[in-house]
Protein backbone atom coordinates (compact mmCIF):
# COMPACT_ATOMS: atom_id res chain seq x y z
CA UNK A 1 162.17 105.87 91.57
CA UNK A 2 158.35 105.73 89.62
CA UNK A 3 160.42 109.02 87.83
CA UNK A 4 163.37 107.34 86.48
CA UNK A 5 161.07 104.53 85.31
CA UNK A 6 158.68 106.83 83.30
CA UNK A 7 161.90 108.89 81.89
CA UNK A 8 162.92 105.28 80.58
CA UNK A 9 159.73 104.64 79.15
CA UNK A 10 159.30 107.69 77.20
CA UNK A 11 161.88 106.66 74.76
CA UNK A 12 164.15 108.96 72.51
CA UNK A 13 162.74 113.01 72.35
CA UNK A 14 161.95 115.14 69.37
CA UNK A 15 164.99 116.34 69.00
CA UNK A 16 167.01 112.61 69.03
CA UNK A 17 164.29 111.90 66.69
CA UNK A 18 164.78 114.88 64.38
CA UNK A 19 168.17 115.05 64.36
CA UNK A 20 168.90 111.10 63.44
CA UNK A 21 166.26 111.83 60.54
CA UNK A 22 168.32 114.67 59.32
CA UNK A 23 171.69 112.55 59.85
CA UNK A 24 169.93 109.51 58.03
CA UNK A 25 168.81 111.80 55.21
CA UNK A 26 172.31 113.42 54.45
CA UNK A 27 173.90 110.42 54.62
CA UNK A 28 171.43 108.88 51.46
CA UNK A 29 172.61 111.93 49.85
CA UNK A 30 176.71 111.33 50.31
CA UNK A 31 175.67 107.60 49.27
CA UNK A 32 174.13 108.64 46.34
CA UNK A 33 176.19 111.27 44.78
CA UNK A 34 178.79 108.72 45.22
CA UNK A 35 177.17 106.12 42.94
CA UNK A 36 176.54 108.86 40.60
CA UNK A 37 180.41 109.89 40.73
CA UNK A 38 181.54 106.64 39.93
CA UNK A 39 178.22 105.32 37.33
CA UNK A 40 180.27 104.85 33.96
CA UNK A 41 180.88 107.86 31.64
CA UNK A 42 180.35 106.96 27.79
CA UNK A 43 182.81 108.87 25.40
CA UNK A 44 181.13 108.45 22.28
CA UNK A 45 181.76 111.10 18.76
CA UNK A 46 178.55 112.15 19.22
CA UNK A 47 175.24 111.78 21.32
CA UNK A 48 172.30 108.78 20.34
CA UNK A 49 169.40 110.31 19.36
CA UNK A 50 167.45 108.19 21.93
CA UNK A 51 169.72 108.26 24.65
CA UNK A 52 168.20 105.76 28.10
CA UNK A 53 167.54 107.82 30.87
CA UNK A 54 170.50 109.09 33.04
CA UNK A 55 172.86 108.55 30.40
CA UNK A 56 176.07 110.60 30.69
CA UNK A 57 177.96 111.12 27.43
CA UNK A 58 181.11 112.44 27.18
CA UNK A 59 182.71 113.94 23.52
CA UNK A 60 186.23 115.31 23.39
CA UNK A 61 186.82 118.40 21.35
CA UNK A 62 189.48 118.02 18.68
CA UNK A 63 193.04 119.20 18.15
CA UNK A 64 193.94 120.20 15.26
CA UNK A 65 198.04 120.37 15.59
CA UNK A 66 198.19 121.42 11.28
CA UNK A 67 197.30 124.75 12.73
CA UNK A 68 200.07 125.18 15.16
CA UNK A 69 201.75 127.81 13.77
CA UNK A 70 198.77 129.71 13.41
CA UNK A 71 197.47 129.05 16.86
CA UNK A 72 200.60 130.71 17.92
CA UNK A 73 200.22 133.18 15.58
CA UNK A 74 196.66 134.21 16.92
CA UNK A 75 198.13 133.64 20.70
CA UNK A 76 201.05 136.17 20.27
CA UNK A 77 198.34 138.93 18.69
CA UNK A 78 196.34 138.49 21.62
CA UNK A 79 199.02 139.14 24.06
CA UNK A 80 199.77 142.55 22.20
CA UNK A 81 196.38 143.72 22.20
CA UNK A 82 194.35 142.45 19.16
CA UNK A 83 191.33 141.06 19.18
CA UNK A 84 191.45 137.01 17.97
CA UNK A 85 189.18 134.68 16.48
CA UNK A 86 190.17 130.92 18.03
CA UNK A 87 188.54 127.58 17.01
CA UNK A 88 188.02 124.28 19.17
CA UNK A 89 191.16 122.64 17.65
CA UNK A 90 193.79 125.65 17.93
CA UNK A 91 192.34 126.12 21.36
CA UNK A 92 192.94 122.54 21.95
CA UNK A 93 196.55 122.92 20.96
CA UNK A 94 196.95 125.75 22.64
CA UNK A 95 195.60 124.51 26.17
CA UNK A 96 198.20 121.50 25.05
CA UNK A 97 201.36 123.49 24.38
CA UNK A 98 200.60 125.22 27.74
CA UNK A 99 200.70 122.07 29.22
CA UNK A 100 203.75 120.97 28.65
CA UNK A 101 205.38 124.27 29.55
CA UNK A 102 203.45 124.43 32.73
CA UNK A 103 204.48 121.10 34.01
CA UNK A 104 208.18 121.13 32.77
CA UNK A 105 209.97 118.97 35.45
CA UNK A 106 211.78 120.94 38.28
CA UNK A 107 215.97 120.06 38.38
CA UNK A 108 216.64 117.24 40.60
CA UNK A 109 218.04 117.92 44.13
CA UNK A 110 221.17 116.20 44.67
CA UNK A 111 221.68 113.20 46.35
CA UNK A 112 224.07 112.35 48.97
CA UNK A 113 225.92 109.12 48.81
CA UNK A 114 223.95 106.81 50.93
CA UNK A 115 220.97 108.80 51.45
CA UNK A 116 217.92 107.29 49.79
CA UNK A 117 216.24 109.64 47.00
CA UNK A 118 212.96 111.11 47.82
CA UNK A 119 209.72 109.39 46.79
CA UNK A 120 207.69 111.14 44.68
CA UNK A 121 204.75 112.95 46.00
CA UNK A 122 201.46 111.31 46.48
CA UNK A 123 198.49 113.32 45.07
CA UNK A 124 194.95 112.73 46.24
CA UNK A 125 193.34 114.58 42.57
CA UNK A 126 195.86 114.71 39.58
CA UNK A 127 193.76 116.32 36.84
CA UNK A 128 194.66 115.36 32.85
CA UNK A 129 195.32 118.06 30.02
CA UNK A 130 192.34 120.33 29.66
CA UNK A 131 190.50 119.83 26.90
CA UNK A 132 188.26 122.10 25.39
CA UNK A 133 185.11 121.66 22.56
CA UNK A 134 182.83 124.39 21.29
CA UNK A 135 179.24 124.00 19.98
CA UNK A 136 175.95 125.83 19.73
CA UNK A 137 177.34 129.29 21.49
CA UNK A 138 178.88 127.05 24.25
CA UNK A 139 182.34 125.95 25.25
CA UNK A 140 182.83 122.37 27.14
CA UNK A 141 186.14 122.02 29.43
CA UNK A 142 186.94 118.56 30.47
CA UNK A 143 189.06 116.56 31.69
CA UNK A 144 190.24 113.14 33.39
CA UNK A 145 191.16 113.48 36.85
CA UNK A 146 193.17 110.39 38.79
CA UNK A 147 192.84 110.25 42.34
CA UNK A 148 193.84 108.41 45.39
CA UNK A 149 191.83 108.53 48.33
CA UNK A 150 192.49 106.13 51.96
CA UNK A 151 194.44 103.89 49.21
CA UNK A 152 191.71 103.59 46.61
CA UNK A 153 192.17 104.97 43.11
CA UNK A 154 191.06 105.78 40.10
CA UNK A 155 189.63 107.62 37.56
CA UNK A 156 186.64 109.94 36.59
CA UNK A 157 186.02 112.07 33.68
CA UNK A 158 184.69 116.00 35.20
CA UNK A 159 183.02 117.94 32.29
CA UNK A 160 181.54 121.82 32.28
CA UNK A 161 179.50 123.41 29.65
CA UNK A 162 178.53 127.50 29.34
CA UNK A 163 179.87 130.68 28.08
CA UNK A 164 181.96 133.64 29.73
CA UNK A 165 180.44 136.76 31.25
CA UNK A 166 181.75 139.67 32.84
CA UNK A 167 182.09 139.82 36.66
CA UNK A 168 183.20 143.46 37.57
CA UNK A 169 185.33 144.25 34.78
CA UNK A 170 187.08 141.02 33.74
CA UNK A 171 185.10 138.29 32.18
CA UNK A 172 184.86 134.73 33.93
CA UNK A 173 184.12 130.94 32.64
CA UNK A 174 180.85 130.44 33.91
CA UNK A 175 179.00 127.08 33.51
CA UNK A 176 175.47 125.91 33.57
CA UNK A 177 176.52 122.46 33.66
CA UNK A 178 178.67 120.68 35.78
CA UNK A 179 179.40 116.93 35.99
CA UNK A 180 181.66 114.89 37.98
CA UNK A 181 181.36 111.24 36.40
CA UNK A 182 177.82 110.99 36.28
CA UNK A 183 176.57 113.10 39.22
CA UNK A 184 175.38 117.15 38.21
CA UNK A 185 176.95 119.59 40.95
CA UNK A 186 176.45 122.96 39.19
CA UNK A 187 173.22 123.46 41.93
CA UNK A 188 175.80 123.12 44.62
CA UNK A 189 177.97 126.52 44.70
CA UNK A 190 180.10 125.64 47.28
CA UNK A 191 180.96 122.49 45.70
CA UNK A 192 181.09 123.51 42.22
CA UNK A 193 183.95 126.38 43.13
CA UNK A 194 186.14 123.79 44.71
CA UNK A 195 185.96 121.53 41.61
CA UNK A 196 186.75 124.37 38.98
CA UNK A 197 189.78 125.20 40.90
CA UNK A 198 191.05 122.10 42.50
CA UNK A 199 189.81 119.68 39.20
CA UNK A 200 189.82 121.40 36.30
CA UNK A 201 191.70 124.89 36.14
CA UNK A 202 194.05 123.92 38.30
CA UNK A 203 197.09 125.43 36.31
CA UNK A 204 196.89 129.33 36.20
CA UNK A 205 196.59 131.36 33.15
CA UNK A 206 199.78 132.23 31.26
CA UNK A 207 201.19 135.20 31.97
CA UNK A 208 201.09 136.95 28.40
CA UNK A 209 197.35 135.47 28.20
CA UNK A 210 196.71 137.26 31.49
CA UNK A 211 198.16 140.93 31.06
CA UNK A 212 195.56 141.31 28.17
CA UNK A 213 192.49 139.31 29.24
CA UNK A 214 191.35 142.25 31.68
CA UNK A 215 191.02 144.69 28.77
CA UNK A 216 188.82 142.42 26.71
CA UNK A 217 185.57 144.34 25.53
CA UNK A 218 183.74 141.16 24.72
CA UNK A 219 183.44 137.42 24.02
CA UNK A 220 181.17 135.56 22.02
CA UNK A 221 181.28 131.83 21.22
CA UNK A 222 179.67 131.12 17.37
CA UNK A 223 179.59 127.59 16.62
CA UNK A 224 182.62 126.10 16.83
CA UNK A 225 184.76 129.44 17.61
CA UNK A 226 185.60 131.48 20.31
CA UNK A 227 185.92 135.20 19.86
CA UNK A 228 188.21 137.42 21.77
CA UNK A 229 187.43 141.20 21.24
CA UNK A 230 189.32 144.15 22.12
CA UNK A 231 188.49 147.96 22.26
């Protein structure tokens, strides 16, 4: 009996102790990066010199659709093997024509008389046109993803910035900077993989874009252009 009563009084051990500090301290985390998901974007033409502290700023690159034809031009030289020489608003056209292709709408499936037609499929994260802007040897890829979670929706502008280098012997996007609304993930590798694929690249490359991207011998990004060169 005098046991029981001094197990009571000892209270919770170490370990109960420990591990509702750990739970208490992840949870501030989720919390957090939440408010920082959801703390407003500004999309401005360019960045105040005296920006407050924690400011997030998006700018859009440009499309420029006068150079459509060429864009086209430089796209088809690509895909037979020469190098190219793209800027941030034939890019942007580019990424926009591709678009449109990608997401063509499927032919309807015929409806029985009667029978109700299907509803349309809900999507938790349905990510905008990519848009792409180049500066100072890097290249920006943004977008503005709706989503739909437990019935809540909304809106948040995700935004990368860095350059390509080669992994093995095909060269990969690969950004130093990663934001989701207002909250940096690039630290979190796990996190930051799921959001490239599932937010941002979510369409994959064209085919005649992909048959000649492994036998690129190098990109560099100058100021406002992107350079594509082969052997």
């Amino acid at each position: 009996m005098l046991t029981k009563v001094k197990n009571k009084q000892k209270g919770p051990s170490w370990f109960e102790v420990g591990l509702g500090a750990v739970l208490s301290i992840l949870l501030g985390a989720v919390l957090g990066a939440a408010l920082l998901v959801f703390k407003p974007v500004q999309a401005v033409k360019e960045v105040p010199k005296d920006p407050p502290a924690g400011a997030v700023y998006y700018i859009e690159g440009n499309r420029d659709f006068n150079k459509t034809v060429e864009a086209n031009s430089k796209r088809t030289a690509f895909a037979a093997g020469q190098s190219a020489a793209v800027d941030e608003g034939e890019l942007n056209v580019l990424l926009g024509t591709y678009v449109k292709a990608s997401t063509a709408p499927a032919a309807a499936t015929p409806v029985k008389a009667g029978d109700k037609p299907p509803a349309p499929e809900a999507k938790s994260f349905d990510p905008g046109p990519l848009n792409a802007r180049i500066r100072a040897g890097k290249i920006q890829f943004a977008n503005t993803v709706s989503f739909n979670i437990l019935g809540y929706g909304g809106s948040v502008i995700v935004q990368t910035s860095g350059d390509f280098k080669r992994r093995g012997s095909v060269f990969e996007y690969d950004p130093d900077v990663i934001y989701v609304g207002g909250c940096p993930v690039q630290r979190f590798i796990f996190v930051r993989d799921w959001i490239l694929k599932k937010l941002l690249f979510t369409q994959p490359m064209p085919g005649d874009i992909a048959a000649s991207w492994p036998k690129l011998a190098d990109i560099t990004i100058d100021e406002t252009t992107l350079r594509l060169r082969m052997p």
